[in-house]
PDB file of N, CA and C in Angstrom:
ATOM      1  N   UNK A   1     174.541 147.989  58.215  1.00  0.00           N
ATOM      2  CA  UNK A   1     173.449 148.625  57.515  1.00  0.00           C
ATOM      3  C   UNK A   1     173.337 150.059  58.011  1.00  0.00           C
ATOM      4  N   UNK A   2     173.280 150.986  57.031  1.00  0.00           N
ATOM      5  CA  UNK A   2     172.930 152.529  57.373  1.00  0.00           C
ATOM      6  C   UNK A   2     171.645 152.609  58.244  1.00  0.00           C
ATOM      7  N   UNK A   3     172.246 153.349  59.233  1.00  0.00           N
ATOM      8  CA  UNK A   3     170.993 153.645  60.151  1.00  0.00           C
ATOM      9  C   UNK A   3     170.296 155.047  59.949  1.00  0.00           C
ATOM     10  N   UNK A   4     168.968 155.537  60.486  1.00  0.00           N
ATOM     11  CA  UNK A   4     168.382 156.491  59.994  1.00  0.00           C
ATOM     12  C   UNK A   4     167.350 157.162  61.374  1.00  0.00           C
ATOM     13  N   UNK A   5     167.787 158.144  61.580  1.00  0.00           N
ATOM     14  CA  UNK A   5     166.874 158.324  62.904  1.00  0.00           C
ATOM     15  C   UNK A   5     165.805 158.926  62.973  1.00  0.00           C
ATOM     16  N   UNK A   6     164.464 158.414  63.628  1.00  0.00           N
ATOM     17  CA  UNK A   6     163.266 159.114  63.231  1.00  0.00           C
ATOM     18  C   UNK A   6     162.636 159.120  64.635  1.00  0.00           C
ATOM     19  N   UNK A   7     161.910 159.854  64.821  1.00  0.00           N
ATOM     20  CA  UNK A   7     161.030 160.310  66.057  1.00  0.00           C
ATOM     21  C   UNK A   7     159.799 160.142  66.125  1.00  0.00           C
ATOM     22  N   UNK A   8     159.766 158.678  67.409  1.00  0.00           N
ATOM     23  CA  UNK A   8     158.102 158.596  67.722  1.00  0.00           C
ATOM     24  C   UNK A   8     157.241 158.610  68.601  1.00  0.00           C
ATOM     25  N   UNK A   9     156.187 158.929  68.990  1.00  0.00           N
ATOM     26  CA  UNK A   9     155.566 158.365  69.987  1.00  0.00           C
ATOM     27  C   UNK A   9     154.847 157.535  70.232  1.00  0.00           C
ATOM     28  N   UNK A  10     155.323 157.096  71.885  1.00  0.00           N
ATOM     29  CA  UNK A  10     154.600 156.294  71.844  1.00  0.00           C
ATOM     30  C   UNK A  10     153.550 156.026  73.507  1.00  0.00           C
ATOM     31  N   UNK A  11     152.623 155.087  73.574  1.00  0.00           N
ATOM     32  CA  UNK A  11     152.142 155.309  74.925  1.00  0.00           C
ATOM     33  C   UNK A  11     152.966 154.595  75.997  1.00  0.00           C
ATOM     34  N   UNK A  12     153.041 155.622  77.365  1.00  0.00           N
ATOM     35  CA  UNK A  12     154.132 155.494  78.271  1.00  0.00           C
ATOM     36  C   UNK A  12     154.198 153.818  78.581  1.00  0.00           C
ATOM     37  N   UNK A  13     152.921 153.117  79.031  1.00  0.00           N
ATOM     38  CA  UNK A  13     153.153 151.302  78.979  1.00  0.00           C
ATOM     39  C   UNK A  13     153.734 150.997  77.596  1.00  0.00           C
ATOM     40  N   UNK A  14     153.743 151.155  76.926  1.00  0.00           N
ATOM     41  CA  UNK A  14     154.251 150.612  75.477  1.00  0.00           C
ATOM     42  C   UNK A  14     156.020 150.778  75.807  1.00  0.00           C
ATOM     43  N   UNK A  15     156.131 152.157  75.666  1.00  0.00           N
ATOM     44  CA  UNK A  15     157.457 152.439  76.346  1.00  0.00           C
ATOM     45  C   UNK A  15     157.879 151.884  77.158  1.00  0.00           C
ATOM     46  N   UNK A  16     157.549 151.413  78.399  1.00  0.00           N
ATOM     47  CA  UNK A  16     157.869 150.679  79.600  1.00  0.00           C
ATOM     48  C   UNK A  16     158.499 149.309  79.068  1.00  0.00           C
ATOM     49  N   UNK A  17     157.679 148.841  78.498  1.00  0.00           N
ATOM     50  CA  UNK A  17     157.793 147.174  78.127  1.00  0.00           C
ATOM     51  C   UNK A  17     158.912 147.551  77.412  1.00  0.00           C
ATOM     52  N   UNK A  18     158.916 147.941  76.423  1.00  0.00           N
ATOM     53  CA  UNK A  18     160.408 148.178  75.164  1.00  0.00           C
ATOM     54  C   UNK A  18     161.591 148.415  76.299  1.00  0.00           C
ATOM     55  N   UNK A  19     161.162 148.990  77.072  1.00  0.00           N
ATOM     56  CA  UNK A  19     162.157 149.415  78.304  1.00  0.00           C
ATOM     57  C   UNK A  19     163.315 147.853  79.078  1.00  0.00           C
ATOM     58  N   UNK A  20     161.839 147.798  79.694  1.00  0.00           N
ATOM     59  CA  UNK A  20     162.524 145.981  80.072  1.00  0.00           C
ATOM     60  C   UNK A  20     162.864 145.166  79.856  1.00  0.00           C
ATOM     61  N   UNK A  21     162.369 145.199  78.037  1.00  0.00           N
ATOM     62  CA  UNK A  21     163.076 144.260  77.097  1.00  0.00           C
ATOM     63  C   UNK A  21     164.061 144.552  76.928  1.00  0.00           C
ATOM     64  N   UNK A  22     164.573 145.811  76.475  1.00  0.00           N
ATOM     65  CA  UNK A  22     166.099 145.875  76.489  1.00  0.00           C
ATOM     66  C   UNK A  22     166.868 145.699  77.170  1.00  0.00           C
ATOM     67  N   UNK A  23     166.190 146.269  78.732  1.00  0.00           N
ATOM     68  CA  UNK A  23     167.762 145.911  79.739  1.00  0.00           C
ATOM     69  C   UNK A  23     167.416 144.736  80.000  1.00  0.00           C
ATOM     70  N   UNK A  24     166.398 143.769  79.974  1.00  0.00           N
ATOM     71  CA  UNK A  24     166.759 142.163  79.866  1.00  0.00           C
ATOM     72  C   UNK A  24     167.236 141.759  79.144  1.00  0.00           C
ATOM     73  N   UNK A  25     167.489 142.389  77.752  1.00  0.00           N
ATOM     74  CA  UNK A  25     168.044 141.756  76.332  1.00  0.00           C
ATOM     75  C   UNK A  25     169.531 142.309  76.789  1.00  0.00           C
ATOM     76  N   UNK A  26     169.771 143.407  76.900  1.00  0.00           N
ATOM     77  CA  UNK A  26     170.787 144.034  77.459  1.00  0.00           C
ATOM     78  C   UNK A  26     171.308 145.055  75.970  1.00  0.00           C
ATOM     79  N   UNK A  27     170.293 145.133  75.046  1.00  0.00           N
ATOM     80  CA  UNK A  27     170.471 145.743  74.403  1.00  0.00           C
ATOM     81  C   UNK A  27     169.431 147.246  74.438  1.00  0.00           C
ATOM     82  N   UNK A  28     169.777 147.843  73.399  1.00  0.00           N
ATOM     83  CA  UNK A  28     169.029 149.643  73.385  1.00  0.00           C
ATOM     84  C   UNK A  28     167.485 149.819  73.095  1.00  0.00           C
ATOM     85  N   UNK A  29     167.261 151.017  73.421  1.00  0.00           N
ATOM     86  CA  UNK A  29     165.510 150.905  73.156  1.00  0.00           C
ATOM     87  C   UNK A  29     165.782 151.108  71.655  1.00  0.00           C
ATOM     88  N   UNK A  30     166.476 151.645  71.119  1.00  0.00           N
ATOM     89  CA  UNK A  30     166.223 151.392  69.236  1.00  0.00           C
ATOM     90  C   UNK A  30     166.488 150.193  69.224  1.00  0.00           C
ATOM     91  N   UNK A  31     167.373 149.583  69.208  1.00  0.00           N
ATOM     92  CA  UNK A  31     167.704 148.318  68.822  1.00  0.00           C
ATOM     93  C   UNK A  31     166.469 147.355  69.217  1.00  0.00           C
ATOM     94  N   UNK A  32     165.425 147.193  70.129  1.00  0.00           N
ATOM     95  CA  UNK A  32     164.635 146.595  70.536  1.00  0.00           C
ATOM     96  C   UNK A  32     163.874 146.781  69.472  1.00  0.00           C
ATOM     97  N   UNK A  33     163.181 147.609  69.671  1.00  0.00           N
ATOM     98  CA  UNK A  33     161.976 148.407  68.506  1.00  0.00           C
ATOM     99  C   UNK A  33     162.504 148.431  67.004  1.00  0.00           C
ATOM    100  N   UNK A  34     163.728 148.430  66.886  1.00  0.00           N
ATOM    101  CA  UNK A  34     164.210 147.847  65.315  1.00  0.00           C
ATOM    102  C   UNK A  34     163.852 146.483  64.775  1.00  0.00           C
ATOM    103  N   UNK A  35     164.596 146.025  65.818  1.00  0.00           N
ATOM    104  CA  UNK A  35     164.003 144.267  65.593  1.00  0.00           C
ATOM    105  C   UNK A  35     163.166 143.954  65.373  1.00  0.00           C
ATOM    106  N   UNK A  36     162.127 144.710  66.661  1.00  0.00           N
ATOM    107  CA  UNK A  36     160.605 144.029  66.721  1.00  0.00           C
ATOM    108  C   UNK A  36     159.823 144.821  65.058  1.00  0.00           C
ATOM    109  N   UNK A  37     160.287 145.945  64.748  1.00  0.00           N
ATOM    110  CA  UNK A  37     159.673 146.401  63.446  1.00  0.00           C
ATOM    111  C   UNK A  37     160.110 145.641  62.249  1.00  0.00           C
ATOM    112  N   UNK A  38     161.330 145.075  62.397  1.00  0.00           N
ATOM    113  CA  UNK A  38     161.786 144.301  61.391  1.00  0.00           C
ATOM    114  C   UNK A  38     160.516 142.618  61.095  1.00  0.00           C
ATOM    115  N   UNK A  39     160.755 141.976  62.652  1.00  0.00           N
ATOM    116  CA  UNK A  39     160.198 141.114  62.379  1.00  0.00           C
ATOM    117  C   UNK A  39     158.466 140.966  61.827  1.00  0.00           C
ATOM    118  N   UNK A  40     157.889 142.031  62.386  1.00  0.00           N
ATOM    119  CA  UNK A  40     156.401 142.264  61.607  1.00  0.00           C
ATOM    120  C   UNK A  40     156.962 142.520  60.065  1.00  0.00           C
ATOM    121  N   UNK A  41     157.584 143.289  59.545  1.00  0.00           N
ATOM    122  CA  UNK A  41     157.692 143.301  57.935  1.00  0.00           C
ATOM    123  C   UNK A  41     157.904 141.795  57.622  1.00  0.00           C
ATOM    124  N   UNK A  42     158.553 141.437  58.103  1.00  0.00           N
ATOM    125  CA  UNK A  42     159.195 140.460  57.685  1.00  0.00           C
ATOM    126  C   UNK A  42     157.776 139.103  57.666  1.00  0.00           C
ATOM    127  N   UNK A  43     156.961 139.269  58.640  1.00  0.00           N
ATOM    128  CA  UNK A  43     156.441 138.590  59.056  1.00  0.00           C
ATOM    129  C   UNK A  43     155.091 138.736  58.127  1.00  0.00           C
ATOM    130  N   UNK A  44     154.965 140.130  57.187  1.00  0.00           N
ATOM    131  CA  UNK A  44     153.748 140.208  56.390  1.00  0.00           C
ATOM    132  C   UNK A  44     154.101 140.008  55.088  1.00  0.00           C
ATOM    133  N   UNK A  45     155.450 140.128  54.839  1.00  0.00           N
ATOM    134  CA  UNK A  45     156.013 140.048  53.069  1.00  0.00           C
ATOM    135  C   UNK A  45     155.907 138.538  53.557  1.00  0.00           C
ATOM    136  N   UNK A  46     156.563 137.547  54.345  1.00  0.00           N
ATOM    137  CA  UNK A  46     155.772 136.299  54.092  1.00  0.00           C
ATOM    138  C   UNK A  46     154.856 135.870  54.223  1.00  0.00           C
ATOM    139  N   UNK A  47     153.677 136.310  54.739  1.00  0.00           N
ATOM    140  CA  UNK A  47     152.260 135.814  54.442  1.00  0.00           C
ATOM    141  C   UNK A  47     151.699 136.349  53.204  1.00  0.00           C
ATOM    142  N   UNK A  48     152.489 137.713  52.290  1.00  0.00           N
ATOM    143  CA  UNK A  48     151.940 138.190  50.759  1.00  0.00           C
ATOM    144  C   UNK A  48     152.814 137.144  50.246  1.00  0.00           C
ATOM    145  N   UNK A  49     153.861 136.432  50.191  1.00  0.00           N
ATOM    146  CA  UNK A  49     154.604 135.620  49.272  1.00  0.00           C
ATOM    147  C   UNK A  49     153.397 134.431  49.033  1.00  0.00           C
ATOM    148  N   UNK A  50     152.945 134.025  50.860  1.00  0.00           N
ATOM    149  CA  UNK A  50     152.399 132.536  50.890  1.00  0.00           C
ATOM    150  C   UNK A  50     151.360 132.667  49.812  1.00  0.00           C
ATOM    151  N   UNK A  51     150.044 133.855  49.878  1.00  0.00           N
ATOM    152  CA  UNK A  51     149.008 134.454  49.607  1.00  0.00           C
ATOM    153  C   UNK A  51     149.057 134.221  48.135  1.00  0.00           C
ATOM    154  N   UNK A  52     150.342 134.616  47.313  1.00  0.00           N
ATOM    155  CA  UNK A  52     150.672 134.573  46.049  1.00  0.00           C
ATOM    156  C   UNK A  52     150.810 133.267  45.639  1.00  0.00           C
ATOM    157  N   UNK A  53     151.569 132.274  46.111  1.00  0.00           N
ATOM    158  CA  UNK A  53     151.956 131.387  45.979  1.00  0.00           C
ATOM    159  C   UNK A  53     150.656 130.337  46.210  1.00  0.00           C
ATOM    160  N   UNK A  54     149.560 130.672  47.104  1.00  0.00           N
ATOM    161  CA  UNK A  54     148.631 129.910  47.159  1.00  0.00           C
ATOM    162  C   UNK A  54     147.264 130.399  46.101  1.00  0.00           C
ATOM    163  N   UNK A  55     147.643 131.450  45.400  1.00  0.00           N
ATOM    164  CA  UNK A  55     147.027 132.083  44.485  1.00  0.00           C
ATOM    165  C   UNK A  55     147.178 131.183  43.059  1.00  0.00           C
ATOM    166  N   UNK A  56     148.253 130.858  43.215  1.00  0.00           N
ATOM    167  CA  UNK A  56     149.183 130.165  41.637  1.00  0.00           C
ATOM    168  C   UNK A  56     148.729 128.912  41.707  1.00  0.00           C
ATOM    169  N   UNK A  57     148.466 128.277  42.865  1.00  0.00           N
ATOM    170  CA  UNK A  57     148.054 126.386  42.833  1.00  0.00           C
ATOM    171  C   UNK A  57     146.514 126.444  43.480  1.00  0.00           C
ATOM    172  N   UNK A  58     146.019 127.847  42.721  1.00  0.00           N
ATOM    173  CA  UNK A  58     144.451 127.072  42.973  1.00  0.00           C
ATOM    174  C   UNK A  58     144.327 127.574  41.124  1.00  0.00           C
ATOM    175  N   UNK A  59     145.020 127.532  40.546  1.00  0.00           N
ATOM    176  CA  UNK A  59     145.044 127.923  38.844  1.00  0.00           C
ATOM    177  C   UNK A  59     145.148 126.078  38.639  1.00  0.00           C
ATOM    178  N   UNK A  60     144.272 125.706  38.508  1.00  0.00           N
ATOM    179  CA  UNK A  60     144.185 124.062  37.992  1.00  0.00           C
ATOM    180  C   UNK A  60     145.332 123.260  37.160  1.00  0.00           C
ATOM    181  N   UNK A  61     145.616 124.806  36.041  1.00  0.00           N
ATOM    182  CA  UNK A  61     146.501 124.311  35.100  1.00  0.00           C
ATOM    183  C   UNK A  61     148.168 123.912  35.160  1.00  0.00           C
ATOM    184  N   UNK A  62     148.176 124.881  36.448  1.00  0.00           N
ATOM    185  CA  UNK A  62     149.516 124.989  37.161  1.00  0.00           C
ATOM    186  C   UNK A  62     149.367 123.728  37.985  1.00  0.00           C
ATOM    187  N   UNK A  63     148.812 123.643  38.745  1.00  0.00           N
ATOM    188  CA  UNK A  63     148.873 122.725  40.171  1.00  0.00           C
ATOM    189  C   UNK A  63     148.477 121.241  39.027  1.00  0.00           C
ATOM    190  N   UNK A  64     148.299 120.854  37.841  1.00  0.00           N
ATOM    191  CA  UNK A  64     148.053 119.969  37.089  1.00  0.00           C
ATOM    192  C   UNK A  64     149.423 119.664  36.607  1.00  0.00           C
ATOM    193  N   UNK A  65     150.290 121.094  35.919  1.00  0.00           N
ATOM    194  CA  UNK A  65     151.680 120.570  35.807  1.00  0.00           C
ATOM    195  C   UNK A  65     152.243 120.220  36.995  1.00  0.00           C
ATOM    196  N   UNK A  66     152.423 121.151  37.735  1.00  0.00           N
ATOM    197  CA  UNK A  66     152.990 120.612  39.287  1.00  0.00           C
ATOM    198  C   UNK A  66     153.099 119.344  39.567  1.00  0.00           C
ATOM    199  N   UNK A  67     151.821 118.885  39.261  1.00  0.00           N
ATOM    200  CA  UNK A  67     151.693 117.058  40.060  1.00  0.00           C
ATOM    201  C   UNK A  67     152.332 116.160  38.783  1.00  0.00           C
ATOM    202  N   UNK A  68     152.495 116.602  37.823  1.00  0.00           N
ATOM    203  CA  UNK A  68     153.061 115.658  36.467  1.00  0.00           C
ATOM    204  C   UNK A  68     154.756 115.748  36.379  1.00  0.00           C
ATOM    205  N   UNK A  69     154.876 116.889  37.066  1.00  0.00           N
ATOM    206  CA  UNK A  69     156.077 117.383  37.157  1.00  0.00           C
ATOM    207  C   UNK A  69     156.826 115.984  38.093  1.00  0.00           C
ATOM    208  N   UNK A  70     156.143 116.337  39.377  1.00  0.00           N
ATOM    209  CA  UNK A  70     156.887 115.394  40.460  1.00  0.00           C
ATOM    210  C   UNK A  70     156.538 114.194  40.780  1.00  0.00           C
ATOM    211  N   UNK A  71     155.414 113.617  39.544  1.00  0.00           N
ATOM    212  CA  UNK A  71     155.212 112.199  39.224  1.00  0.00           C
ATOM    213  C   UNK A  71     156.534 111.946  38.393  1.00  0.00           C
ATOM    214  N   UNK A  72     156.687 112.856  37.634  1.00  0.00           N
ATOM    215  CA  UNK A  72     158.009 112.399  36.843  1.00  0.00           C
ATOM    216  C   UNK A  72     159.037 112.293  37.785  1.00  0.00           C
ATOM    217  N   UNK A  73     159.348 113.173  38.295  1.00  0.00           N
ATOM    218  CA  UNK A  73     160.561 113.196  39.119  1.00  0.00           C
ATOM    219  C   UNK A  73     160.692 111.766  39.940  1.00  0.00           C
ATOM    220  N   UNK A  74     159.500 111.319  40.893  1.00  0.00           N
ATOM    221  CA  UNK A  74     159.487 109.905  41.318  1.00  0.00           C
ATOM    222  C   UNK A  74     159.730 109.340  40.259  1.00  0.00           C
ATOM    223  N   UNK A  75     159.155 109.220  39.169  1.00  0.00           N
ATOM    224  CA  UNK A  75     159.778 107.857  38.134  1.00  0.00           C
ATOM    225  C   UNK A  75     161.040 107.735  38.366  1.00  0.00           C
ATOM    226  N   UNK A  76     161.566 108.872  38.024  1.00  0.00           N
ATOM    227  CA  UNK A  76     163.145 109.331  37.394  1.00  0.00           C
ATOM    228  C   UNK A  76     164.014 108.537  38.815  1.00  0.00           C
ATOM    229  N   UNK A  77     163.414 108.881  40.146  1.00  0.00           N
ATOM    230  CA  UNK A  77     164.549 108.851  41.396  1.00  0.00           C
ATOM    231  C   UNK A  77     164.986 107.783  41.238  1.00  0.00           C
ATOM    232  N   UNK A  78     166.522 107.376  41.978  1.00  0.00           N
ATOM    233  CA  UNK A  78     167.128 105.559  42.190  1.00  0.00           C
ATOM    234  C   UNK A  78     166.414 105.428  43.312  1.00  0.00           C
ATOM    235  N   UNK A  79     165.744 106.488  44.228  1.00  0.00           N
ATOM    236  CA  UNK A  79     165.373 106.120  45.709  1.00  0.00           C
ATOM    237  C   UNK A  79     164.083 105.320  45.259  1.00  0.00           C
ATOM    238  N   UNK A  80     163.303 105.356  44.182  1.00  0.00           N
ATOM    239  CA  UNK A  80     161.881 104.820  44.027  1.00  0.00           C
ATOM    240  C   UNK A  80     162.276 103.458  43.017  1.00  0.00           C
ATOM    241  N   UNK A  81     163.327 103.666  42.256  1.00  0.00           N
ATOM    242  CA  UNK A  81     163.717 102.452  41.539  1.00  0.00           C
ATOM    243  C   UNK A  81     164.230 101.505  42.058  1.00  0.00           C
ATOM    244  N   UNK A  82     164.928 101.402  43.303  1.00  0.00           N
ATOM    245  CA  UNK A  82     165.461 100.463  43.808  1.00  0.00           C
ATOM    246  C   UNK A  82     164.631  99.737  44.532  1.00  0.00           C
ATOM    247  N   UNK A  83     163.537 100.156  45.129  1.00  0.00           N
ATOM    248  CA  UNK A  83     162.584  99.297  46.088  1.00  0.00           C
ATOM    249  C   UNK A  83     161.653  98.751  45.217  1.00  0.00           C
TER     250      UNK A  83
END
């Protein structure tokens, strides 16, 4: 992935810690602070997905097909027909 270099500050304990993480990780202070910025995005586009998604099954009409949906699907299974 193309990398892109940008300049920040930050407070000297903040720095410190990113510090020790890396040479315990044994990797770079970008590479630390990449990650860790990655995983917060990452970590808020899935709580807007959940947010959405729990937006859609409080719509009655949806969460009404939903459950007719996978009542059918149990009919349909051999795993529910055989017992």
């Amino acid at each position: 992935m193309p990398m892109k270099k940008v300049a920040i500050s930050l407070p000297e304990p903040v720095l410190k810690t990113v510090d020790q993480l890396a040479a315990r990780r044994g990797e770079s202070r970008s590479r630390v602070i990449a990650t860790i910025l990655s995983r917060v995005t990452q970590v808020k586009r899935d709580r807007e997905i959940i947010a959405q998604i729990n937006a859609l099954f409080t719509d009655e009409t949806i969460a009404t097909e939903q459950k007719r949906t996978a009542d059918k699907f149990l009919r349909m299974s051999p795993s529910t027909k055989d017992k």
